[in-house]
Protein backbone atom coordinates (compact mmCIF):
# COMPACT_ATOMS: atom_id res chain seq x y z
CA UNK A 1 -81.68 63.08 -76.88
CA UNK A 2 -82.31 65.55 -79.47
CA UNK A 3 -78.18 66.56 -78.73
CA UNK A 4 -77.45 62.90 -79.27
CA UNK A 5 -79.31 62.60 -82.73
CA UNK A 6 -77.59 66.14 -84.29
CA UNK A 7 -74.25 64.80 -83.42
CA UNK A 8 -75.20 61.85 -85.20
CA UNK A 9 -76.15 63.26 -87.78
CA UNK A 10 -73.15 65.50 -88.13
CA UNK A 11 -70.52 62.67 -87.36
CA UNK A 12 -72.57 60.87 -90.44
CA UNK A 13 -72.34 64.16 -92.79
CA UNK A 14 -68.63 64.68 -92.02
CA UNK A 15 -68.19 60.68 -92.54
CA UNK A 16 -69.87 60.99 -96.03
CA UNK A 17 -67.40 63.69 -97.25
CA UNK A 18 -64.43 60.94 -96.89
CA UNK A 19 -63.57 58.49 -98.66
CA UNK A 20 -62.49 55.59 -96.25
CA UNK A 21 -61.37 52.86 -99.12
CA UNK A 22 -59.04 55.43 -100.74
CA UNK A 23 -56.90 55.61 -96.95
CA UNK A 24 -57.26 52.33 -96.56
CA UNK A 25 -56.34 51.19 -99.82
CA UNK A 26 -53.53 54.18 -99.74
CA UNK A 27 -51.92 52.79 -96.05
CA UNK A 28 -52.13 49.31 -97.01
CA UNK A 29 -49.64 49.94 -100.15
CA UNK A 30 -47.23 52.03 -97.92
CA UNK A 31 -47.03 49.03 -95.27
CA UNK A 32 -47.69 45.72 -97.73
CA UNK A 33 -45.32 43.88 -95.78
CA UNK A 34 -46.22 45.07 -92.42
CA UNK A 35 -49.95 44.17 -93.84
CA UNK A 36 -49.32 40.79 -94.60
CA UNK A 37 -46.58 39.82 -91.85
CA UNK A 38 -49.94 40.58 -89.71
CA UNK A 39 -52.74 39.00 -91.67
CA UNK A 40 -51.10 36.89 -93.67
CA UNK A 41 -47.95 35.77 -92.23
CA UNK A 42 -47.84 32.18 -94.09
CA UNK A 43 -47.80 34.51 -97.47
CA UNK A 44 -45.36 36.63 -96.31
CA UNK A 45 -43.04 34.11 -95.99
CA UNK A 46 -42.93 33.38 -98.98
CA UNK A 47 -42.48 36.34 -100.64
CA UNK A 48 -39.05 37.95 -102.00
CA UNK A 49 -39.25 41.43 -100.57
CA UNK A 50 -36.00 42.49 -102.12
CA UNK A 51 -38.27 42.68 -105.36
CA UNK A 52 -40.49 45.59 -104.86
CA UNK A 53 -44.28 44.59 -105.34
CA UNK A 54 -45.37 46.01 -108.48
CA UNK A 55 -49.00 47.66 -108.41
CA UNK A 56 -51.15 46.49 -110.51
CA UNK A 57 -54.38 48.14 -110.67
CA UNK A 58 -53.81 51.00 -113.35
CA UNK A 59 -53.29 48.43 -115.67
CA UNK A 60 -56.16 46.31 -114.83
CA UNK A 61 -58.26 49.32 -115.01
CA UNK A 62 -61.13 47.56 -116.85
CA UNK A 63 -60.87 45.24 -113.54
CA UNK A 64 -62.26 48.72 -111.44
CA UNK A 65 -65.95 48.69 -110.35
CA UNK A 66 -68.39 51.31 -109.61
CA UNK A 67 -68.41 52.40 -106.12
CA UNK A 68 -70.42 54.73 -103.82
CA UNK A 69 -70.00 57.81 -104.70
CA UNK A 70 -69.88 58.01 -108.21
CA UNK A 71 -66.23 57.15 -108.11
CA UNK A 72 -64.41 54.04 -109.94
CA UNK A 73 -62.24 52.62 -107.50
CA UNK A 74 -60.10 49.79 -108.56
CA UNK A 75 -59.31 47.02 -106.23
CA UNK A 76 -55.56 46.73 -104.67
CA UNK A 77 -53.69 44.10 -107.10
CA UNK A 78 -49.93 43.95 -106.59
CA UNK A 79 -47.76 41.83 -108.62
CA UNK A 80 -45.00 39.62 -106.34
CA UNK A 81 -42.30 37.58 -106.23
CA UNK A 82 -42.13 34.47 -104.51
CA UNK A 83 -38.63 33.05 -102.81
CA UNK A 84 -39.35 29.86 -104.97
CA UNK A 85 -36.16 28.58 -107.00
CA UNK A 86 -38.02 29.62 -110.56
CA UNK A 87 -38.70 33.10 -108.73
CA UNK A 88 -42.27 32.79 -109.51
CA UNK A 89 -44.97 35.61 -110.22
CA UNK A 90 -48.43 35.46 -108.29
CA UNK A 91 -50.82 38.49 -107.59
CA UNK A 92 -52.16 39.34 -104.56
CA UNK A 93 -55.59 41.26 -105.04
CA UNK A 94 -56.61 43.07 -101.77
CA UNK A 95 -60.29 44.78 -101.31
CA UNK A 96 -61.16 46.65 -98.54
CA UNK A 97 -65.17 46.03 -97.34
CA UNK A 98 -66.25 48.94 -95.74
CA UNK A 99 -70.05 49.38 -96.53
CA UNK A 100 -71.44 46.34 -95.15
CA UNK A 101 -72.24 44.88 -98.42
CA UNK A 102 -71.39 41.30 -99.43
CA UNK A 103 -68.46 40.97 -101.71
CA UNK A 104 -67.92 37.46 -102.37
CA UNK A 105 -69.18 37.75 -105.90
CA UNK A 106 -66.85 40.70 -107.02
CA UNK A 107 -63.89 38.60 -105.24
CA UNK A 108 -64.81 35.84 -108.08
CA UNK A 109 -65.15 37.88 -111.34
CA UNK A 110 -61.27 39.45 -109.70
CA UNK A 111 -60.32 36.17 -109.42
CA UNK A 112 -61.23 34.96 -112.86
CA UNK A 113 -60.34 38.37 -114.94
CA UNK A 114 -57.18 38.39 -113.28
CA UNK A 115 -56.37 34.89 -113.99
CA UNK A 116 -57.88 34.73 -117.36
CA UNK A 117 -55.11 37.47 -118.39
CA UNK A 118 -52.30 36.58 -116.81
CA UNK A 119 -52.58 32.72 -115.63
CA UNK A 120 -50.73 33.57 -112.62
CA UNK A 121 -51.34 32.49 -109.17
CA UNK A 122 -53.70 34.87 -107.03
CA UNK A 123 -54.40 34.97 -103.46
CA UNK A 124 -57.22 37.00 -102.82
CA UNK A 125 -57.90 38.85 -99.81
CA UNK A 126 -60.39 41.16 -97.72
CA UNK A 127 -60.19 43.23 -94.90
CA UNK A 128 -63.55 44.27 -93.33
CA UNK A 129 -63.03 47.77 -92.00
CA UNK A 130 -67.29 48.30 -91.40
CA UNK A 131 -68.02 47.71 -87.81
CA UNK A 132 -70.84 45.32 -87.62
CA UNK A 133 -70.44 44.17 -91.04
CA UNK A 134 -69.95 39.99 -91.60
CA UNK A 135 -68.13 38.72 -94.94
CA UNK A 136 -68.88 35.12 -96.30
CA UNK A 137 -64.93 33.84 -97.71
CA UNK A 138 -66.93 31.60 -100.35
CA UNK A 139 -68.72 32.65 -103.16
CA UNK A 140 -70.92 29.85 -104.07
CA UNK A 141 -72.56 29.41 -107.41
CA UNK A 142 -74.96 25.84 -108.93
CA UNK A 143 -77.24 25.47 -111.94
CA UNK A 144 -78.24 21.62 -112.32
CA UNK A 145 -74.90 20.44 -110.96
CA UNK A 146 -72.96 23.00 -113.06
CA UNK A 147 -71.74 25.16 -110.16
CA UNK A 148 -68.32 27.36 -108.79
CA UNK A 149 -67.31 27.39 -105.33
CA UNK A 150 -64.40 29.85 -104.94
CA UNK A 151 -62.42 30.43 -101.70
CA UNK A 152 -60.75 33.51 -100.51
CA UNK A 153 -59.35 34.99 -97.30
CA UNK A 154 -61.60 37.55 -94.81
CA UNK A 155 -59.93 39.70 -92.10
CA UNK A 156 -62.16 41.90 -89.76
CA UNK A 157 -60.87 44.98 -87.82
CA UNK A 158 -62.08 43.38 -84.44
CA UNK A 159 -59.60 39.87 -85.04
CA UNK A 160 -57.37 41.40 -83.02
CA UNK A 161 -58.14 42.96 -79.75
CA UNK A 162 -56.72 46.45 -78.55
CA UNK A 163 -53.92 45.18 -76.32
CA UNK A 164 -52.21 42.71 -78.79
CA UNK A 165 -52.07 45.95 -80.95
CA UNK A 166 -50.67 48.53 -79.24
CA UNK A 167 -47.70 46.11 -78.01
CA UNK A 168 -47.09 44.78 -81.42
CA UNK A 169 -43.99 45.93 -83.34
CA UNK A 170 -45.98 45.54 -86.83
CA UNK A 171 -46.30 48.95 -87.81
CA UNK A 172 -49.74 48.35 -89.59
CA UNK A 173 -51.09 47.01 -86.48
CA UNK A 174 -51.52 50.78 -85.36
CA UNK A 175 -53.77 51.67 -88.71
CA UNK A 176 -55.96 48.66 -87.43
CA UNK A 177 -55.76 50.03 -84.09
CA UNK A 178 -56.53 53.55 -85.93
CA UNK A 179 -59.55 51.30 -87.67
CA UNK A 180 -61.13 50.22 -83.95
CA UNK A 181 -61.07 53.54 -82.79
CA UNK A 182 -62.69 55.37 -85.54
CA UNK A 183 -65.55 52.45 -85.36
CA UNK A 184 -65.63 52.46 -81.71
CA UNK A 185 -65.94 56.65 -81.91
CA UNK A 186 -68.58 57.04 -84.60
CA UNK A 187 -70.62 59.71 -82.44
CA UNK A 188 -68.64 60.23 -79.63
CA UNK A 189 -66.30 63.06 -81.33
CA UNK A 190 -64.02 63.95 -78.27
CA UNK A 191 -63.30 60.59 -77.41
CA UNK A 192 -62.45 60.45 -80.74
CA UNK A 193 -59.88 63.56 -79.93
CA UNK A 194 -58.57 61.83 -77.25
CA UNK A 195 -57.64 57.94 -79.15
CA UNK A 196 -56.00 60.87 -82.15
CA UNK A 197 -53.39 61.72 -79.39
CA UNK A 198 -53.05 58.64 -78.31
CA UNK A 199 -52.32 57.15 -81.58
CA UNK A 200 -49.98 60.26 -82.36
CA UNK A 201 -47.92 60.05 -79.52
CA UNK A 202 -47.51 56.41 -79.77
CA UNK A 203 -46.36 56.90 -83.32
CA UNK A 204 -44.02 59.05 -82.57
CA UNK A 205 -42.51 57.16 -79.87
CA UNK A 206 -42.24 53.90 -82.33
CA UNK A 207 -41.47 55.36 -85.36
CA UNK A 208 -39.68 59.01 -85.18
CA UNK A 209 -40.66 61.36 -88.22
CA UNK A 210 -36.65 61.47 -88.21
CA UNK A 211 -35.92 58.62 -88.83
CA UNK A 212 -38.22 57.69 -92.29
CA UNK A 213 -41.09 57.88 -93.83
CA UNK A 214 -43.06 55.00 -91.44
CA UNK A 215 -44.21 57.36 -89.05
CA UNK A 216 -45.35 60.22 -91.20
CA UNK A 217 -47.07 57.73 -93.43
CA UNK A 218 -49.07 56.49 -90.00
CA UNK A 219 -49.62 59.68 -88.99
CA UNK A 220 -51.25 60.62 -92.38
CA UNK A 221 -53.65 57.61 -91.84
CA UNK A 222 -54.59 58.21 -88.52
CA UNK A 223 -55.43 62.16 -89.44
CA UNK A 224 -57.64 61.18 -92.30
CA UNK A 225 -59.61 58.39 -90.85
CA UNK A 226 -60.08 60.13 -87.21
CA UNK A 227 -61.56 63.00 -88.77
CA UNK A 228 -62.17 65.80 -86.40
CA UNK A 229 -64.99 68.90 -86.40
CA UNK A 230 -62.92 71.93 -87.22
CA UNK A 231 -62.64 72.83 -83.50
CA UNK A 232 -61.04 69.99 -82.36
CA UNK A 233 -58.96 69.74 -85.39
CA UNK A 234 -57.25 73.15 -84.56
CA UNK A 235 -57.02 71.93 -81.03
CA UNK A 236 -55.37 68.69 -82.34
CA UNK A 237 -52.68 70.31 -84.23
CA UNK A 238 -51.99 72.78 -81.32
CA UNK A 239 -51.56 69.91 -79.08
CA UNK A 240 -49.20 68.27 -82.03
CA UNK A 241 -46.79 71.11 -82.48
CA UNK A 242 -46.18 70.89 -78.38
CA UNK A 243 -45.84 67.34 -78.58
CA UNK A 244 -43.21 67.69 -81.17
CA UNK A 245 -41.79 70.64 -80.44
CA UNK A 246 -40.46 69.29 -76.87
CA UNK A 247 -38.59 66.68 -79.36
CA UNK A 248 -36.97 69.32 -81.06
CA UNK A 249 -39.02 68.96 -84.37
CA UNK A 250 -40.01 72.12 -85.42
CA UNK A 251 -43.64 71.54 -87.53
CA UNK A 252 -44.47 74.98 -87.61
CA UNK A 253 -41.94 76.07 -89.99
CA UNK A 254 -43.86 73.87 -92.56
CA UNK A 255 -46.48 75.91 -92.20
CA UNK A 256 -46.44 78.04 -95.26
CA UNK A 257 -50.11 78.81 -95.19
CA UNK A 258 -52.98 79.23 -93.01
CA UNK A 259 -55.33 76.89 -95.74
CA UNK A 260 -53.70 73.59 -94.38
CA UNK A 261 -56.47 70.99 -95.19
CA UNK A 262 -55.38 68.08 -92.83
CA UNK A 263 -52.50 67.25 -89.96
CA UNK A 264 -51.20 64.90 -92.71
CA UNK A 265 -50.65 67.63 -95.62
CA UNK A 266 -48.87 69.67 -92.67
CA UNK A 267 -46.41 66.39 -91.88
CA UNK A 268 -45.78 66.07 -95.58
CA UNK A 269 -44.70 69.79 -96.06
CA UNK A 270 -42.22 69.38 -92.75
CA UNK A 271 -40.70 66.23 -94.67
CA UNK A 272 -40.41 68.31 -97.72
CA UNK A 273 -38.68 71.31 -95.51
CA UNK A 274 -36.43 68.87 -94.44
CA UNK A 275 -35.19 67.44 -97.84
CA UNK A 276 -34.35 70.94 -98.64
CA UNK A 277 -32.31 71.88 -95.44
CA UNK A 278 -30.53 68.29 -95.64
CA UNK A 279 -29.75 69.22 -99.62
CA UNK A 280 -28.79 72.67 -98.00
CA UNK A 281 -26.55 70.96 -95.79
CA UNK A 282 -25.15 68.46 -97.87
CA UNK A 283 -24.36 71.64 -100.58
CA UNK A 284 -22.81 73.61 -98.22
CA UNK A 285 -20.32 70.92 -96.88
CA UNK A 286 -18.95 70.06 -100.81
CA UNK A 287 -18.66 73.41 -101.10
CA UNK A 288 -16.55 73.89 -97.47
CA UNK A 289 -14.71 70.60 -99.02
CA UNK A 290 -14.01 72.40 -102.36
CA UNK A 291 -12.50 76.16 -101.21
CA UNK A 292 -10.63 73.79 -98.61
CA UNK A 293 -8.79 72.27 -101.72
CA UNK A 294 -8.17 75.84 -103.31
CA UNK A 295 -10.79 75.17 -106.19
CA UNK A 296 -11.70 78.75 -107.91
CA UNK A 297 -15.01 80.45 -106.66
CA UNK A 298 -16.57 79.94 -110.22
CA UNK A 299 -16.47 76.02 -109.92
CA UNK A 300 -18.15 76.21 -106.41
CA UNK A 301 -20.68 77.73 -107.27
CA UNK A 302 -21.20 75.85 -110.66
CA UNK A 303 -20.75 72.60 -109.33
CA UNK A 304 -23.13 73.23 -106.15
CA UNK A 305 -25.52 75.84 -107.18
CA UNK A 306 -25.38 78.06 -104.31
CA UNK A 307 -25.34 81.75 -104.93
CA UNK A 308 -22.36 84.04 -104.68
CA UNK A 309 -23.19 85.23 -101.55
CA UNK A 310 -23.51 81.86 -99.85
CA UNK A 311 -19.97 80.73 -101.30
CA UNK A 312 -18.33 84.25 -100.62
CA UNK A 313 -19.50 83.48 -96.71
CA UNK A 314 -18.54 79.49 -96.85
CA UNK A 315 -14.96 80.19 -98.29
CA UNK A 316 -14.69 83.43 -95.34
CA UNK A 317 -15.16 80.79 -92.66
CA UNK A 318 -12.38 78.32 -94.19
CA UNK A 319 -9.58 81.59 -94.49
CA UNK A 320 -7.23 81.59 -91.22
């Protein structure tokens, strides 16, 4: 019992060193599309995706609101454009709920700041990523028949169940699924271990690290909101390198220092490693391609930026 309540206690210390909006809010602008294909899939429609969504928030900023921990958090606000012959402009304002409190009110004074400035339409939306927690879509206001009623739309973490997840091809379906298992795991930290390799694996099956940024971006997600004790966060990245490693995907040259914070910050330093060898590549080619058509050693190296060394050896390998 007493075990029970320090493990609590720690999985509630560790949670209140993370800030759960900021991932949320941070996955659901990498995977807008994916988010509303899944949640809102009447809105997605009709949207023009070949215009990238503009983000709004930073200049809203007077639209941000005091949050737990001291921090000023704006809401998600993207600016869209809709498939409509005039290509119209609406906002979308997204807020993630993830303390139990009611919202509906804050939803309203968005709603009417927002549309006071730009007298656009809005669609306002709110995913509830707190485990018990239930959101009212209304916020409902009278004074002597002088009164508001203002609709928006509520999502919870537990509208979908765990097997229409893991076989849907909607990549943000696996940061909900991410979402159930870090509610489902809130004291229970080696189950928790074992739903992180499950999600990685998965990931990597779906979405190679390869083959874009979709999978590294989930990955990120899943690290940072299936926080680990320090133990079984060595033992998770262990487990990672093998699982990669049999794929041919070397992580551990990405590993310039022993301080790495998270999984994620690991994952982001492999993607930068791999710019740089592709640019490597791609340099090395042009400059196979230029001593091939007799162009002087000077050039070569001026044009590509490799040293004198690196072109000496390139134009050696092209000589009969």
């Amino acid at each position: 019992m007493i075990d029970n309540l320090l493990l609590e206690e720690q999985s509630m210390y560790d949670a209140n060193e993370i800030d759960f909006d900021r991932h949320w809010k941070d996955v659901i602008t990498d995977f807008l599309d994916s988010f509303l294909q899944l949640l809102e899939p009447t809105l997605f429609e009709k949207i023009d995706f070949s215009f990238h969504p503009k983000s709004m928030e930073q200049e809203l900023y007077p639209l941000s609101t005091k949050q737990k921990k001291g921090k000023n958090i704006a809401d998600k606000i993207f600016e869209v454009i809709l498939k409509d012959q005039e290509k119209s402009v609406a906002n979308i304002h997204i807020e993630v709920q993830g303390d139990g409190q009611d919202i509906s009110e804050r939803m309203f004074k968005t709603y009417y700041k927002l549309y006071d400035q730009h007298k656009k339409n809005i669609y306002s939306i709110v995913l509830v990523t707190h485990p018990s927690a239930e959101q009212t879509s209304l916020f409902y206001h009278n004074f002597f028949g002088t009164s508001i009623l203002f609709y928006f739309h509520v999502h919870h973490l537990n509208d979908f169940s765990e097997s229409e997840l893991l076989h849907s091809n909607n990549p943000f379906a696996l940061a909900l699924l991410a979402g159930q298992y870090h509610a489902q795991t809130r004291t229970d930290v080696e189950m928790r271990y074992i739903y992180k390799i499950k999600l990685t694996e998965l990931i990597r099956k779906k979405y190679p690290l390869d083959k874009g940024d979709t999978g590294i971006n989930l990955l990120k997600f899943v690290d940072n909101i299936l926080y680990l004790p320090e133990d079984l966060r060595e033992k998770y990245i262990q487990e990672v390198f093998q699982i990669f490693v049999k794929e041919g995907i070397d992580l551990t040259k990405a590993e310039k220092t022993k301080e790495v914070i998270t999984f994620g910050e690991l994952l982001e330093r492999w993607k930068e490693e791999g710019r740089e060898e592709g640019q490597l590549i791609e340099k090395q080619n042009i400059a196979r391609k230029m001593a091939m058509e007799g162009m002087k050693f000077e050039t070569i190296i001026s044009f590509t930026g490799l040293s004198e060394g690196e072109v000496k050896r390139l134009m050696q390998e092209n000589q009969p």
